[in-house]
Protein backbone atom coordinates (compact mmCIF):
# COMPACT_ATOMS: atom_id res chain seq x y z
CA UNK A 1 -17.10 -6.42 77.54
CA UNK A 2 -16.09 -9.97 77.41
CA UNK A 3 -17.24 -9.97 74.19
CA UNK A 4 -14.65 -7.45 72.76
CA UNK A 5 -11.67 -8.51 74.88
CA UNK A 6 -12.26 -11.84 72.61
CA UNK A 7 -12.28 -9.90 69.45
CA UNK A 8 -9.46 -8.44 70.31
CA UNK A 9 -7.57 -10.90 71.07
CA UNK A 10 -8.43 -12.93 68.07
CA UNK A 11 -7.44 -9.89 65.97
CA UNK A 12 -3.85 -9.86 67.88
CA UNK A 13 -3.46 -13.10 67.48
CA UNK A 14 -4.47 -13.61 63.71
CA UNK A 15 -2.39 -10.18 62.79
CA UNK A 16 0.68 -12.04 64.79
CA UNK A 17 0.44 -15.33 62.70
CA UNK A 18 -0.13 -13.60 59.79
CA UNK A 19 3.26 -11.53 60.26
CA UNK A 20 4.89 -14.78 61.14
CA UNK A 21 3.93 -16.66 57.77
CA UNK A 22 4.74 -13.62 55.38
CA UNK A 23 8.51 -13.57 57.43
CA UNK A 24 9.10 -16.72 55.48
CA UNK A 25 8.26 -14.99 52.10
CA UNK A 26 11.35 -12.95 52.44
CA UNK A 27 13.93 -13.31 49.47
CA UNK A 28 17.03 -15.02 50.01
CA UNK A 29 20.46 -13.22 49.72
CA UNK A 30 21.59 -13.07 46.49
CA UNK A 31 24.13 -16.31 45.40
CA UNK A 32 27.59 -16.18 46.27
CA UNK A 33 30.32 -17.34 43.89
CA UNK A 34 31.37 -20.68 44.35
CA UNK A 35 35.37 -20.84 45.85
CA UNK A 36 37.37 -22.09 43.31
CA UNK A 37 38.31 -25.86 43.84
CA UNK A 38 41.16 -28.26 41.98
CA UNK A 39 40.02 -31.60 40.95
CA UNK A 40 43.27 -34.32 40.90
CA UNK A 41 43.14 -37.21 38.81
CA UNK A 42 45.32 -40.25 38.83
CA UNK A 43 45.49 -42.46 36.19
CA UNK A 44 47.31 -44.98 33.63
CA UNK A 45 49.64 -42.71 31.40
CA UNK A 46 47.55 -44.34 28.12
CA UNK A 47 44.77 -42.31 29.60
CA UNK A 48 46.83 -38.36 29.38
CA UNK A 49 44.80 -38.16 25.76
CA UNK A 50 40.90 -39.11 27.03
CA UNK A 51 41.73 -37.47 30.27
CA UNK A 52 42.87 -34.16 28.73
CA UNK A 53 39.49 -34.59 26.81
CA UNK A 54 37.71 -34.79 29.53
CA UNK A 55 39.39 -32.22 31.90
CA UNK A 56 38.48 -29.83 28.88
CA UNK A 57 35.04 -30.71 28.73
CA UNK A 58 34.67 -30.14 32.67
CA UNK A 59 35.81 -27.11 32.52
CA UNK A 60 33.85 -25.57 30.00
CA UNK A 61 31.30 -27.09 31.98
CA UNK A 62 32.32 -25.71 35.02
CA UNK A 63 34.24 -22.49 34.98
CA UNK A 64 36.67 -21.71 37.89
């Protein structure tokens, strides 16, 4: 009798961990957009040309 309460109670406990470690196998929700943000730059205005190069490249980088 003592015998099978152990089995038992092994084969709870092994079936409970075994739940527990395939719970963290679960996907994830799917990605969310990113919120739109605006970058400010301050510069010299001898740097309007490279920054306007550079905004442009971000961007296609980055859209939104």
């Amino acid at each position: 009798m003592r015998n099978r309460r152990f089995i038992l109670s092994l084969s709870v406990a092994l079936t409970m961990v075994m739940l527990a470690g395939l719970a963290g196998c679960g996907s994830q929700a799917p990605a969310q957009k990113p919120a739109q943000t605006t970058l400010t730059l301050y510069g010299a205005g001898t740097l309007a040309k490279p920054f306007k190069a550079v905004i442009k490249a971000f961007e296609a980088q980055n859209p939104g």
